[in-house]
PDB file of N, CA and C in Angstrom:
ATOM      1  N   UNK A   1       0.828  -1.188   0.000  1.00  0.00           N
ATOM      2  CA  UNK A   1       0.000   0.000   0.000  1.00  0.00           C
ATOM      3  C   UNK A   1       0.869   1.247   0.000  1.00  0.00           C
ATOM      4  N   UNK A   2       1.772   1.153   0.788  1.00  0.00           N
ATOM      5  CA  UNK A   2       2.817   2.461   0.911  1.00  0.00           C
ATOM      6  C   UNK A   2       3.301   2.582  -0.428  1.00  0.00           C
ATOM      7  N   UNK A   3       3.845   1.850  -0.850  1.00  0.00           N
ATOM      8  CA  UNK A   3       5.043   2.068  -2.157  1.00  0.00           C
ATOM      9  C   UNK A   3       3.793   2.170  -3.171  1.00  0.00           C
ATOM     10  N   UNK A   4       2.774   1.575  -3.148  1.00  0.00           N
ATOM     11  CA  UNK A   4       1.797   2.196  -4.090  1.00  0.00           C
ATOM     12  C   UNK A   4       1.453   3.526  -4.383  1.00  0.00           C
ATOM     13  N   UNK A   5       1.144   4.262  -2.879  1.00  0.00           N
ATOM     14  CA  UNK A   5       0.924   5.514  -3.028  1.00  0.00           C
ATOM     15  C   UNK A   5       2.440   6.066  -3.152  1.00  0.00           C
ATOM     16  N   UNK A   6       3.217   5.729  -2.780  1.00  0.00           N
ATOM     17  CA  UNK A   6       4.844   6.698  -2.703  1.00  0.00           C
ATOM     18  C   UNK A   6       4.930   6.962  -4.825  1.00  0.00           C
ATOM     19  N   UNK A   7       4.208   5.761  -5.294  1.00  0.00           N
ATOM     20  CA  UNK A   7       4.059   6.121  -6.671  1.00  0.00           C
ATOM     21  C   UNK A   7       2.985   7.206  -6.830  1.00  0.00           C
ATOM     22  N   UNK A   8       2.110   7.279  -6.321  1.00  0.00           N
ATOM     23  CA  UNK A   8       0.803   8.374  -6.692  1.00  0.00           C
ATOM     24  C   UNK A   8       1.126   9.811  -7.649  1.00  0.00           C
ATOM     25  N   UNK A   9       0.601  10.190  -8.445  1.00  0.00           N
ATOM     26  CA  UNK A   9       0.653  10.928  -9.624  1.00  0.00           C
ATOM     27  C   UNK A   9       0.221  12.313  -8.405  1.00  0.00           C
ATOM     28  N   UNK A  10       0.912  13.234  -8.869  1.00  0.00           N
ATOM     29  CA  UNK A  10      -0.211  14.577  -8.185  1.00  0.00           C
ATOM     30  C   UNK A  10       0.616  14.900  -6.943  1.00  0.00           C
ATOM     31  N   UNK A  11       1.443  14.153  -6.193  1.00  0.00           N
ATOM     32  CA  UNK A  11       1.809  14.303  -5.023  1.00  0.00           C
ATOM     33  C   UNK A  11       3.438  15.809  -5.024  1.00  0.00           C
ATOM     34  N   UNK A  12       3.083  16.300  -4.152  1.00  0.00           N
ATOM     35  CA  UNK A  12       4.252  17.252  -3.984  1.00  0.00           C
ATOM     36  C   UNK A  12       5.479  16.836  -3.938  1.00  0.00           C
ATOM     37  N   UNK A  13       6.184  17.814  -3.674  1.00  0.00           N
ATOM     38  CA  UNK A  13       8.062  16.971  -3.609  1.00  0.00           C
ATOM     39  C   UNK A  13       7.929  16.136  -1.940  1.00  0.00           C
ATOM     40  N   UNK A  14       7.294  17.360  -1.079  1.00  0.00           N
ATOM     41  CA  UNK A  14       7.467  16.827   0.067  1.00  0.00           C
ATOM     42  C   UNK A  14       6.933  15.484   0.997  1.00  0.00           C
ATOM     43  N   UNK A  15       5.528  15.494  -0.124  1.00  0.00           N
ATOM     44  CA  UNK A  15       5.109  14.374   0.222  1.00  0.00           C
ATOM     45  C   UNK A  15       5.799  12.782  -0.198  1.00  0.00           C
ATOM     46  N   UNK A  16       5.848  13.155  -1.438  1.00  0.00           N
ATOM     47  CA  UNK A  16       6.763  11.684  -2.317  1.00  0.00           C
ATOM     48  C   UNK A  16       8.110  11.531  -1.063  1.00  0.00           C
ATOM     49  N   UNK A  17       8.724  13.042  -0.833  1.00  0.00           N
ATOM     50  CA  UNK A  17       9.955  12.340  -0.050  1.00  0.00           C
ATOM     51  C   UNK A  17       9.545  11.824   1.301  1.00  0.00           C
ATOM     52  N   UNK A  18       8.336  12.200   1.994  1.00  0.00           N
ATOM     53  CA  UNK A  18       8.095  11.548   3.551  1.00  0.00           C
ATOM     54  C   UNK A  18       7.178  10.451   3.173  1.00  0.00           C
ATOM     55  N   UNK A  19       7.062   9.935   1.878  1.00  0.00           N
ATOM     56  CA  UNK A  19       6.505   8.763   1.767  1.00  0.00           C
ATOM     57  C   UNK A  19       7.417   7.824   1.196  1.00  0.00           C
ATOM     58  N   UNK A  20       8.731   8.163   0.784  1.00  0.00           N
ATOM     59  CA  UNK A  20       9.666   7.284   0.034  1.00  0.00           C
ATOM     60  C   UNK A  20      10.742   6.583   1.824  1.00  0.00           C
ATOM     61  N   UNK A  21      10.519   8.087   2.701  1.00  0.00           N
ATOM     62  CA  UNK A  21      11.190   7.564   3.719  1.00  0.00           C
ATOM     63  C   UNK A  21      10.302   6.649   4.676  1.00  0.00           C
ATOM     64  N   UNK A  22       9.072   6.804   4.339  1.00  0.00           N
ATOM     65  CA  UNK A  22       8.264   6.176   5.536  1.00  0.00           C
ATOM     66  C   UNK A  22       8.694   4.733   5.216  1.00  0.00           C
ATOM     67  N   UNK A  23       8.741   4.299   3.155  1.00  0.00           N
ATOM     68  CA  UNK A  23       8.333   2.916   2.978  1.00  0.00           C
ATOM     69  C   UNK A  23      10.309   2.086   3.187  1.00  0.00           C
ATOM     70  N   UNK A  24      10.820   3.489   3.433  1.00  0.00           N
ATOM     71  CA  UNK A  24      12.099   2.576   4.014  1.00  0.00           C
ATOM     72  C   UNK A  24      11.995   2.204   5.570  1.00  0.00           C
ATOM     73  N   UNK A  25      11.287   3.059   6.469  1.00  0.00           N
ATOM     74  CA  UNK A  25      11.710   2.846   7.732  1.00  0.00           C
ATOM     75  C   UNK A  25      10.683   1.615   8.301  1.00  0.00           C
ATOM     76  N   UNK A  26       9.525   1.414   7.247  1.00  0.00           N
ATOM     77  CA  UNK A  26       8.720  -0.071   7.361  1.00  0.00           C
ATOM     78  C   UNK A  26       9.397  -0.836   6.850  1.00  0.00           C
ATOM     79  N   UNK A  27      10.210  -0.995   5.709  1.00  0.00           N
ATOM     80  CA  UNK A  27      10.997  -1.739   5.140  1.00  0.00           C
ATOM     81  C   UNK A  27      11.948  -2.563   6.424  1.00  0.00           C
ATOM     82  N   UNK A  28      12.348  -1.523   6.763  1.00  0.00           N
ATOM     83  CA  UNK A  28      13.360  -1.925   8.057  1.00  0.00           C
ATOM     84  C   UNK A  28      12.719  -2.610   9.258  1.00  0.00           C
ATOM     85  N   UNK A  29      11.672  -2.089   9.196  1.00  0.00           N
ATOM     86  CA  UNK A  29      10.490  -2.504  10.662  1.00  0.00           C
ATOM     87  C   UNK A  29       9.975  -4.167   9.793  1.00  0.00           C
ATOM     88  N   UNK A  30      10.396  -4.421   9.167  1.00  0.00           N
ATOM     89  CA  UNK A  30       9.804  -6.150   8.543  1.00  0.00           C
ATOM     90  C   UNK A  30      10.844  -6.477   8.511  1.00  0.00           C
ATOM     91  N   UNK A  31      12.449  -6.262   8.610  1.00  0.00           N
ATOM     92  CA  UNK A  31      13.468  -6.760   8.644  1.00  0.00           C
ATOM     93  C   UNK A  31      13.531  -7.149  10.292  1.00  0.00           C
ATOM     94  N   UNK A  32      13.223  -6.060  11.213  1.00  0.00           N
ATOM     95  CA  UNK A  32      13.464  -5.875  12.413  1.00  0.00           C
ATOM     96  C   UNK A  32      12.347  -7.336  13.023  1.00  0.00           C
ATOM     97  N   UNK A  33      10.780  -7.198  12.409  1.00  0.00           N
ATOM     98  CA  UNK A  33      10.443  -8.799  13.001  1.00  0.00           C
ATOM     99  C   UNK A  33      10.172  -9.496  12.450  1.00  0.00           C
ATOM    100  N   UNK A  34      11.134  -9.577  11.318  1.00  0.00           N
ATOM    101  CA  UNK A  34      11.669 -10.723  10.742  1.00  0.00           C
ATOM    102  C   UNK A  34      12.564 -11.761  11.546  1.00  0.00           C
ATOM    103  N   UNK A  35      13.639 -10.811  11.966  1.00  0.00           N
ATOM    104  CA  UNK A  35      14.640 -11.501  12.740  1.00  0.00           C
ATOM    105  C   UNK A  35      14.232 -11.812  14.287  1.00  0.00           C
ATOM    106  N   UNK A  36      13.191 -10.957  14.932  1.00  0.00           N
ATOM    107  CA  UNK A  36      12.307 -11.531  15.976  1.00  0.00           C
ATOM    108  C   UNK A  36      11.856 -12.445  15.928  1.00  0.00           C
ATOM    109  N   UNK A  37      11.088 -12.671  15.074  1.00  0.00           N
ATOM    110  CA  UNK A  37      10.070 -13.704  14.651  1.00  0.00           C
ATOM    111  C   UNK A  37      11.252 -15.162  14.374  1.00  0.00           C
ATOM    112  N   UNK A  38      12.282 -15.537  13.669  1.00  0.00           N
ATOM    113  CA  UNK A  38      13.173 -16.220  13.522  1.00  0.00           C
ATOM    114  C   UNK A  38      13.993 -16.912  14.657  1.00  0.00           C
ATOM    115  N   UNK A  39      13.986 -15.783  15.763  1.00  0.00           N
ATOM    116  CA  UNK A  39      15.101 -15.950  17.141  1.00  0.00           C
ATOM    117  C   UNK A  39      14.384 -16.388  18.096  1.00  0.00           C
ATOM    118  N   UNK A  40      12.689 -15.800  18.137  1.00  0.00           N
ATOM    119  CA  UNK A  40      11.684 -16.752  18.798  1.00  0.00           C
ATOM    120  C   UNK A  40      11.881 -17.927  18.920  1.00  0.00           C
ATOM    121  N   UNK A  41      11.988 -18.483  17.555  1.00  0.00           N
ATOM    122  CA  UNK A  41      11.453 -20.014  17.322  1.00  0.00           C
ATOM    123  C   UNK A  41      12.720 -21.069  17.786  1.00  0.00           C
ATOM    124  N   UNK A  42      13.882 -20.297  17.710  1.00  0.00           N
ATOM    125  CA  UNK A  42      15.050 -20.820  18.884  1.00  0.00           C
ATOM    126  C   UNK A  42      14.878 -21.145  20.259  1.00  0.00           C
ATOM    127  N   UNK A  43      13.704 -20.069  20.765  1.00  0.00           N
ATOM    128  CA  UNK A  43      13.921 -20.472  22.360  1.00  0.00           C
ATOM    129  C   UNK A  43      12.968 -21.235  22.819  1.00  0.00           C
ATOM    130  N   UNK A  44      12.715 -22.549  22.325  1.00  0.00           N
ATOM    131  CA  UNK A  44      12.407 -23.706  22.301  1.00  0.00           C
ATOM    132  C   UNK A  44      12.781 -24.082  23.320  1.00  0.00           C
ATOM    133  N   UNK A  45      12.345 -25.461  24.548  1.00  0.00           N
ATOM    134  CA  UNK A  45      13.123 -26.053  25.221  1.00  0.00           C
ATOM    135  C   UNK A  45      13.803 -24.717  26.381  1.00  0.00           C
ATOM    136  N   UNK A  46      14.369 -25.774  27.071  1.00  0.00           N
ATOM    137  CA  UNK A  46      15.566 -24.520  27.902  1.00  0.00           C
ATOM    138  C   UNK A  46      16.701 -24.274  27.055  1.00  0.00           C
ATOM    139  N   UNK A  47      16.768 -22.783  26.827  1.00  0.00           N
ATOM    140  CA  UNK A  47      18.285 -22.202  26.314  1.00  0.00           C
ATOM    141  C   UNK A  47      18.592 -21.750  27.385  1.00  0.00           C
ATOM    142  N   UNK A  48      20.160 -21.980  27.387  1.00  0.00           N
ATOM    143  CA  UNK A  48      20.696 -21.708  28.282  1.00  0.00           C
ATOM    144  C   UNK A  48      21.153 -20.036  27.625  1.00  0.00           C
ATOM    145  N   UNK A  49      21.348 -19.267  26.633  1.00  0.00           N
ATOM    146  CA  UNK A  49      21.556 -17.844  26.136  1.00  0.00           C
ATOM    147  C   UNK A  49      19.985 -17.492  26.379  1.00  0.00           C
ATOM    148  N   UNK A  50      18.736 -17.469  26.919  1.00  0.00           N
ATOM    149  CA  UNK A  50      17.612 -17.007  26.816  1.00  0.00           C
ATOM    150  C   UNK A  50      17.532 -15.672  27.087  1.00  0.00           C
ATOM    151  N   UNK A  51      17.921 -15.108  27.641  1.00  0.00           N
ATOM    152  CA  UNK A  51      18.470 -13.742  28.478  1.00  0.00           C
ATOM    153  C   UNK A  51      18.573 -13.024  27.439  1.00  0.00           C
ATOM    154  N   UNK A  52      20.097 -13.376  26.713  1.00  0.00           N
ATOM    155  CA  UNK A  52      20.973 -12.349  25.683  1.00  0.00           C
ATOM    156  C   UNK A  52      19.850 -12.963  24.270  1.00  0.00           C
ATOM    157  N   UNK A  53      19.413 -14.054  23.987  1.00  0.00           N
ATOM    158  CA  UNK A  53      18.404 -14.105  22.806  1.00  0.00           C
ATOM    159  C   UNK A  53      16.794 -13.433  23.287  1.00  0.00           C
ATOM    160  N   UNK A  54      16.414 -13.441  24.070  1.00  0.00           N
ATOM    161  CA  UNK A  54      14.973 -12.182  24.414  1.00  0.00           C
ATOM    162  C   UNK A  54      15.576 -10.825  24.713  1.00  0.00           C
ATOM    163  N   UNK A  55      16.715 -10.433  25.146  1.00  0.00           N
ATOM    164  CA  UNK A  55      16.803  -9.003  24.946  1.00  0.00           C
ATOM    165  C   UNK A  55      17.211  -8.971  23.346  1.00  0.00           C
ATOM    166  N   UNK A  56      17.849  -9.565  22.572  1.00  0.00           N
ATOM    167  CA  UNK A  56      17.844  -9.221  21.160  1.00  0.00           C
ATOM    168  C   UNK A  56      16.347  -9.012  20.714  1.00  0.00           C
ATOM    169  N   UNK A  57      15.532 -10.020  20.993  1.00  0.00           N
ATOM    170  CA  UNK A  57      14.196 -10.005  20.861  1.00  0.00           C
ATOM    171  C   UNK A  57      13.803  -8.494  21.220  1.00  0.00           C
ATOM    172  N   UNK A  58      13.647  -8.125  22.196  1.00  0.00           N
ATOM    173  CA  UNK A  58      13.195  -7.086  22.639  1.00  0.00           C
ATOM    174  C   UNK A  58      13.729  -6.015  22.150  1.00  0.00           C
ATOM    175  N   UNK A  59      14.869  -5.887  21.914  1.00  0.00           N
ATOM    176  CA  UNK A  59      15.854  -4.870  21.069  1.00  0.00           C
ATOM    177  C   UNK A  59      15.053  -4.157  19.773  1.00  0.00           C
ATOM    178  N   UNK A  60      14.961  -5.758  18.909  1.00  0.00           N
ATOM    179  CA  UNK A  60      14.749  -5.195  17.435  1.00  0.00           C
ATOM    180  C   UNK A  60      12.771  -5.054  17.432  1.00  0.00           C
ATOM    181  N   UNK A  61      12.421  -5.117  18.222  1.00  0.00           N
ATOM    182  CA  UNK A  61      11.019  -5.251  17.783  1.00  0.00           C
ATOM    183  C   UNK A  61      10.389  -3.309  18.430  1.00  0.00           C
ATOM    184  N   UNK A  62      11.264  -3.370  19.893  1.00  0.00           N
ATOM    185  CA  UNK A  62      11.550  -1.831  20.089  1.00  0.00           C
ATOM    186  C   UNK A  62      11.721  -1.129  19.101  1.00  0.00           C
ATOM    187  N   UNK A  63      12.770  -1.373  18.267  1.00  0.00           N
ATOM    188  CA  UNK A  63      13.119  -0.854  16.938  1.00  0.00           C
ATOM    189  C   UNK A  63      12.208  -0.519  15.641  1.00  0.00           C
ATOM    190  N   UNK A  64      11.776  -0.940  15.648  1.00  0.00           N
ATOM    191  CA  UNK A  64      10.658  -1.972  14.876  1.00  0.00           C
ATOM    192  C   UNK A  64       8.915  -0.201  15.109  1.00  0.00           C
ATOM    193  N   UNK A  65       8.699  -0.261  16.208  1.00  0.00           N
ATOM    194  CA  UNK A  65       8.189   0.548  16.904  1.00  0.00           C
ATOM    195  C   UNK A  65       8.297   1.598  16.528  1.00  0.00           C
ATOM    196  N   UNK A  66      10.149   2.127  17.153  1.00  0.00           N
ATOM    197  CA  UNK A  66      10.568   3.337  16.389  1.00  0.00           C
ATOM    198  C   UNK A  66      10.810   3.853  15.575  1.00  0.00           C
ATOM    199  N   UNK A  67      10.735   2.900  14.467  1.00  0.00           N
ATOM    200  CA  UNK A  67      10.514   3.010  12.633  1.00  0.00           C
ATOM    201  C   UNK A  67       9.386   3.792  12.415  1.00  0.00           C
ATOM    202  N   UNK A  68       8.221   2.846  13.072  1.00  0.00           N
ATOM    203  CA  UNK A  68       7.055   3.314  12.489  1.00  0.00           C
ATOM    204  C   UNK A  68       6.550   4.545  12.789  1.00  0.00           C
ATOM    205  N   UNK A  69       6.679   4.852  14.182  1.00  0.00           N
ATOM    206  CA  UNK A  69       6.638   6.113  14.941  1.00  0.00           C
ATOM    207  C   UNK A  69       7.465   7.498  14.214  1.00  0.00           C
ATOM    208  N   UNK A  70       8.591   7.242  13.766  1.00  0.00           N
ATOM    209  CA  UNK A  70       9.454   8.244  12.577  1.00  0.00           C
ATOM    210  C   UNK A  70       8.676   8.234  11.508  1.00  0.00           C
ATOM    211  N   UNK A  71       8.104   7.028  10.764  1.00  0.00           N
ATOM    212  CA  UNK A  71       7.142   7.298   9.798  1.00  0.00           C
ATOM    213  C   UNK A  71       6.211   7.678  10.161  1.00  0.00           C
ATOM    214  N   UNK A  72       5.014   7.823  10.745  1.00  0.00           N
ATOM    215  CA  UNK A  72       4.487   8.926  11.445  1.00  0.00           C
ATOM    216  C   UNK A  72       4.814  10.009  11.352  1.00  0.00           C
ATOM    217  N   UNK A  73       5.791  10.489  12.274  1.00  0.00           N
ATOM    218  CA  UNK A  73       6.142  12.178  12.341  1.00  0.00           C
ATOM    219  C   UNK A  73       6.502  12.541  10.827  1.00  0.00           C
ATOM    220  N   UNK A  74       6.776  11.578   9.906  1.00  0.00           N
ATOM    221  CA  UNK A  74       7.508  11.966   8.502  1.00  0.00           C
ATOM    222  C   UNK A  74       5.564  12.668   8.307  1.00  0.00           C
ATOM    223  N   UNK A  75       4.673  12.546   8.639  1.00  0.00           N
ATOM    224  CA  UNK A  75       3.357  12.927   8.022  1.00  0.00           C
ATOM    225  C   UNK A  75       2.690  14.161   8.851  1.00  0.00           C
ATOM    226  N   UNK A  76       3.581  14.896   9.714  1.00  0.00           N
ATOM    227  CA  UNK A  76       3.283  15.836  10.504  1.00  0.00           C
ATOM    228  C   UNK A  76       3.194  17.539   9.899  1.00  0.00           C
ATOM    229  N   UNK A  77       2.409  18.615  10.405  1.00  0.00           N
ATOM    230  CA  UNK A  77       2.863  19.414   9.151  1.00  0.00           C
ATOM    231  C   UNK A  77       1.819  19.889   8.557  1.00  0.00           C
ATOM    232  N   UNK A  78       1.726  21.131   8.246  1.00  0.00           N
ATOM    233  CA  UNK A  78       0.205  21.713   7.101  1.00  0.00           C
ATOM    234  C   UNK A  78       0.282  21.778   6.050  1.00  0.00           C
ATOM    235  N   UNK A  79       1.543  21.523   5.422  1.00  0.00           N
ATOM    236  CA  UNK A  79       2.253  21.323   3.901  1.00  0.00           C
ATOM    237  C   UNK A  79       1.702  20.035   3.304  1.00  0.00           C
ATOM    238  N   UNK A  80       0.968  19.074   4.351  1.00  0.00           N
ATOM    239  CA  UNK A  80       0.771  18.208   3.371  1.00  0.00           C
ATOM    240  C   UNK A  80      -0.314  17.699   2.882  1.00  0.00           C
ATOM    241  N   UNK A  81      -0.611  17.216   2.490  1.00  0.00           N
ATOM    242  CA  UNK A  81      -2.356  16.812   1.914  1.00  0.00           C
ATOM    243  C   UNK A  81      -2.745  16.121   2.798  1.00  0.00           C
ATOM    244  N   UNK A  82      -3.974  16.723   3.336  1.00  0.00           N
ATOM    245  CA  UNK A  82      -4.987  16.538   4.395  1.00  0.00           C
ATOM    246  C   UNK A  82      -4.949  15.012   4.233  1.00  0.00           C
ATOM    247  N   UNK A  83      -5.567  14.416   3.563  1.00  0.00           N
ATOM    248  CA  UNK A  83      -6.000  12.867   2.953  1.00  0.00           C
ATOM    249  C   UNK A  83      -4.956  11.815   3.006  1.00  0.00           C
ATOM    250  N   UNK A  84      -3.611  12.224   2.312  1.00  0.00           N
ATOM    251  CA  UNK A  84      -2.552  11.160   2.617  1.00  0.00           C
ATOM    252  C   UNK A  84      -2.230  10.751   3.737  1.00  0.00           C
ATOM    253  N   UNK A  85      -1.943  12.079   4.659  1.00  0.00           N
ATOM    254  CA  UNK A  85      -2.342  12.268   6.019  1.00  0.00           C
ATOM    255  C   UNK A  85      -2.625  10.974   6.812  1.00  0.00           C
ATOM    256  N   UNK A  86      -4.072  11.288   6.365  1.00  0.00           N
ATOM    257  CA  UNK A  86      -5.240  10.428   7.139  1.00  0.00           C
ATOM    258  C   UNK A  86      -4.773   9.130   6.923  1.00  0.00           C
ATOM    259  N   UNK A  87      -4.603   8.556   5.821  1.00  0.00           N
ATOM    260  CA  UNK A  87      -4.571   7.458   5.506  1.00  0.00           C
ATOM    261  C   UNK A  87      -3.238   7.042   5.546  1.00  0.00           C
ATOM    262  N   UNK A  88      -1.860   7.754   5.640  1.00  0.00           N
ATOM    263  CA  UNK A  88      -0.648   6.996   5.868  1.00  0.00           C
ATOM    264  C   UNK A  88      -1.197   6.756   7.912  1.00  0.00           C
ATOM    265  N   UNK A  89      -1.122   7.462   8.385  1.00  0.00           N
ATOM    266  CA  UNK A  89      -0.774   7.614   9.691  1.00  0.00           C
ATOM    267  C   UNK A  89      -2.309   6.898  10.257  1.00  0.00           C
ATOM    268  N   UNK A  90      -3.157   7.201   9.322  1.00  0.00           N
ATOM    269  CA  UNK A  90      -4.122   5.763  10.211  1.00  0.00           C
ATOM    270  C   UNK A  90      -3.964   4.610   9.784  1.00  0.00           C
ATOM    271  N   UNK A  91      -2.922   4.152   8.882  1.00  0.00           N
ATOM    272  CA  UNK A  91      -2.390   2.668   8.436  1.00  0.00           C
ATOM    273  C   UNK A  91      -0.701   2.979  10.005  1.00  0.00           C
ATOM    274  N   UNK A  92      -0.344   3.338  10.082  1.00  0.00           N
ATOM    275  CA  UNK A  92       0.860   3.249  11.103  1.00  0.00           C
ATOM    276  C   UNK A  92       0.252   3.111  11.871  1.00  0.00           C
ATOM    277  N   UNK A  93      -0.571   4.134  12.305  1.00  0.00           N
ATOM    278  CA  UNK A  93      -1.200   3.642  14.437  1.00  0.00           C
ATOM    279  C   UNK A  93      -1.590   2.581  14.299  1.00  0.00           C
ATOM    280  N   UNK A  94      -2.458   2.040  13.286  1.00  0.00           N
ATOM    281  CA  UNK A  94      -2.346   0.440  13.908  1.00  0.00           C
ATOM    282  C   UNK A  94      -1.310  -0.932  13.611  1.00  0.00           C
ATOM    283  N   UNK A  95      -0.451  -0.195  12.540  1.00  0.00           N
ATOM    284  CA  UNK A  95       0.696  -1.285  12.826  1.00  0.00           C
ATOM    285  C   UNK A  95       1.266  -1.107  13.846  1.00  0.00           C
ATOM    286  N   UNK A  96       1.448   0.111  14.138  1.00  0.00           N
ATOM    287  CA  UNK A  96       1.930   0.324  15.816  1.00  0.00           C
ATOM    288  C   UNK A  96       1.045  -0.036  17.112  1.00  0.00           C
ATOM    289  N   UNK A  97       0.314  -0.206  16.742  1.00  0.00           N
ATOM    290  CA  UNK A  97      -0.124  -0.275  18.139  1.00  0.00           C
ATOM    291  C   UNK A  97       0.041  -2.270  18.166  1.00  0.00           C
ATOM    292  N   UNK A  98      -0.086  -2.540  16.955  1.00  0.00           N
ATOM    293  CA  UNK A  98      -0.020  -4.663  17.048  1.00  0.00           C
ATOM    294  C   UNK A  98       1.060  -4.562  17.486  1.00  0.00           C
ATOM    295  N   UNK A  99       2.200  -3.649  16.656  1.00  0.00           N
ATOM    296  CA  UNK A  99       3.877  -3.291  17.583  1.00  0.00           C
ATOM    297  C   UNK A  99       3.428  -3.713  18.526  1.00  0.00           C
ATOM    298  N   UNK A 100       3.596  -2.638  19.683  1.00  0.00           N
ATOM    299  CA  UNK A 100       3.678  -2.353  20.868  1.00  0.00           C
ATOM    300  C   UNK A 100       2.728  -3.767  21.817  1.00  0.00           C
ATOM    301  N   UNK A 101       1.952  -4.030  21.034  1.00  0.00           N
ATOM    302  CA  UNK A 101       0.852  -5.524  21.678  1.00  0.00           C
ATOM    303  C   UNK A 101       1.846  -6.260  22.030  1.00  0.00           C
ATOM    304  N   UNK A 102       3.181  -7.037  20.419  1.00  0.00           N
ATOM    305  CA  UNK A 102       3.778  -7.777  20.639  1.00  0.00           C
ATOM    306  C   UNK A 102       4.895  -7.854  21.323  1.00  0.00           C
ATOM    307  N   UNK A 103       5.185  -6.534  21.463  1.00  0.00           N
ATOM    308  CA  UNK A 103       6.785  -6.193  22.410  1.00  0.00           C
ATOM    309  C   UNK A 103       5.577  -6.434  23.841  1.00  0.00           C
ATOM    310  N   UNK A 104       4.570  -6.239  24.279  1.00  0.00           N
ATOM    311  CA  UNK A 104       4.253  -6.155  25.507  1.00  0.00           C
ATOM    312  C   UNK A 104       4.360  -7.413  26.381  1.00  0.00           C
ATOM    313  N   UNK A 105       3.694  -8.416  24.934  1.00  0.00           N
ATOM    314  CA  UNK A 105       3.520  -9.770  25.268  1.00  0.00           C
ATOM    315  C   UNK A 105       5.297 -10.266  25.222  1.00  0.00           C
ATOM    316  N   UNK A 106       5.692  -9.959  24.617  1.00  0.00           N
ATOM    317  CA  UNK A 106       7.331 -10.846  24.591  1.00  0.00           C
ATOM    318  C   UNK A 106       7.930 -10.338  26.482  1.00  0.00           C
ATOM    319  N   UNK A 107       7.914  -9.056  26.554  1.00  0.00           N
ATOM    320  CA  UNK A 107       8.362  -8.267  27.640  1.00  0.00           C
ATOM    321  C   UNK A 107       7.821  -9.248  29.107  1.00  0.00           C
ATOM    322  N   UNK A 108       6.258  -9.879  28.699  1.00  0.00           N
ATOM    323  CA  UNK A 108       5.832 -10.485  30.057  1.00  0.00           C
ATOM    324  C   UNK A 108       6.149 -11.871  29.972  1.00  0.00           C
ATOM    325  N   UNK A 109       6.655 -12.536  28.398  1.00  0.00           N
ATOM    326  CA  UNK A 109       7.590 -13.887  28.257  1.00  0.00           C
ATOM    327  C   UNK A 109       8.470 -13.545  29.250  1.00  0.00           C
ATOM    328  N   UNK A 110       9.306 -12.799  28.751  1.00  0.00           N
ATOM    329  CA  UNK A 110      10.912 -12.398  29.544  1.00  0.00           C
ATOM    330  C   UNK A 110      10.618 -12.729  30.934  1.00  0.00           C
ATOM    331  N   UNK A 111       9.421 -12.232  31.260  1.00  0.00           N
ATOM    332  CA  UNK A 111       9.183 -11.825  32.953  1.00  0.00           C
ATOM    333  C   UNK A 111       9.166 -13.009  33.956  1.00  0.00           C
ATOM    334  N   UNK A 112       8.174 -13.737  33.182  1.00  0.00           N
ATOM    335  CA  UNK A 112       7.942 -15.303  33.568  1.00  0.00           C
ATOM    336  C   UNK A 112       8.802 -16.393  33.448  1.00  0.00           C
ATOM    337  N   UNK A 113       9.393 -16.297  31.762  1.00  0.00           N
ATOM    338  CA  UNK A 113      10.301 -17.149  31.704  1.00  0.00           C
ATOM    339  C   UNK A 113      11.975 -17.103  32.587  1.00  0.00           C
ATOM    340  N   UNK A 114      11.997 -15.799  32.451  1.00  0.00           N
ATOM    341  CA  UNK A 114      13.631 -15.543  33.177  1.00  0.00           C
ATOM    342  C   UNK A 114      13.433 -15.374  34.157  1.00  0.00           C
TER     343      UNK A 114
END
């Protein structure tokens, strides 16, 4: 959906550029729980690294968060079209907010498990 509109015909300089950066810093935020999602499926069983593999966990998915949240603020501003607006940053609050669900739930793994 992002890189769809980051193509959109009509759009200003400023918008194309806080939409070319938003669809990198999601880009990065699917790299970030990618490798969450991957390091999970390690802590199977007792690991004895569980500690240093759930704070990596917790690291990149934090990260992950703060991507999306920068893409956000990239949509802040009266320069920009009311509408893209609406619709970039009401597609982020709720990838952010499943964010923040899943860092909450990993955070109360950590709690229990360690």
């Amino acid at each position: 959906m992002m890189s769809r509109l980051s193509l959109s015909h009509g759009l200003k300089p400023r918008e194309v550029s806080a939409m070319k950066d938003c669809v990198e810093e999601l880009s990065e935020t699917v790299d970030e729980l990618r490798r969450s999602i991957g390091e999970m499926s390690k802590l199977k069983g007792h690991n004895a690294d569980f500690k240093l593999m759930i704070n990596d966990i917790q690291t990149w998915v934090s990260a992950a968060l703060t991507d999306e949240n920068t893409c956000s603020d990239g949509f802040q501003g009266k320069t920009l079209n009311g509408n893209l607006k609406t619709v970039v940053r009401g597609r982020i609050v709720n990838v952010a907010q499943l964010t923040s669900n899943a860092l909450a739930l990993i955070n109360r793994y950590a709690l229990i498990r360690g």
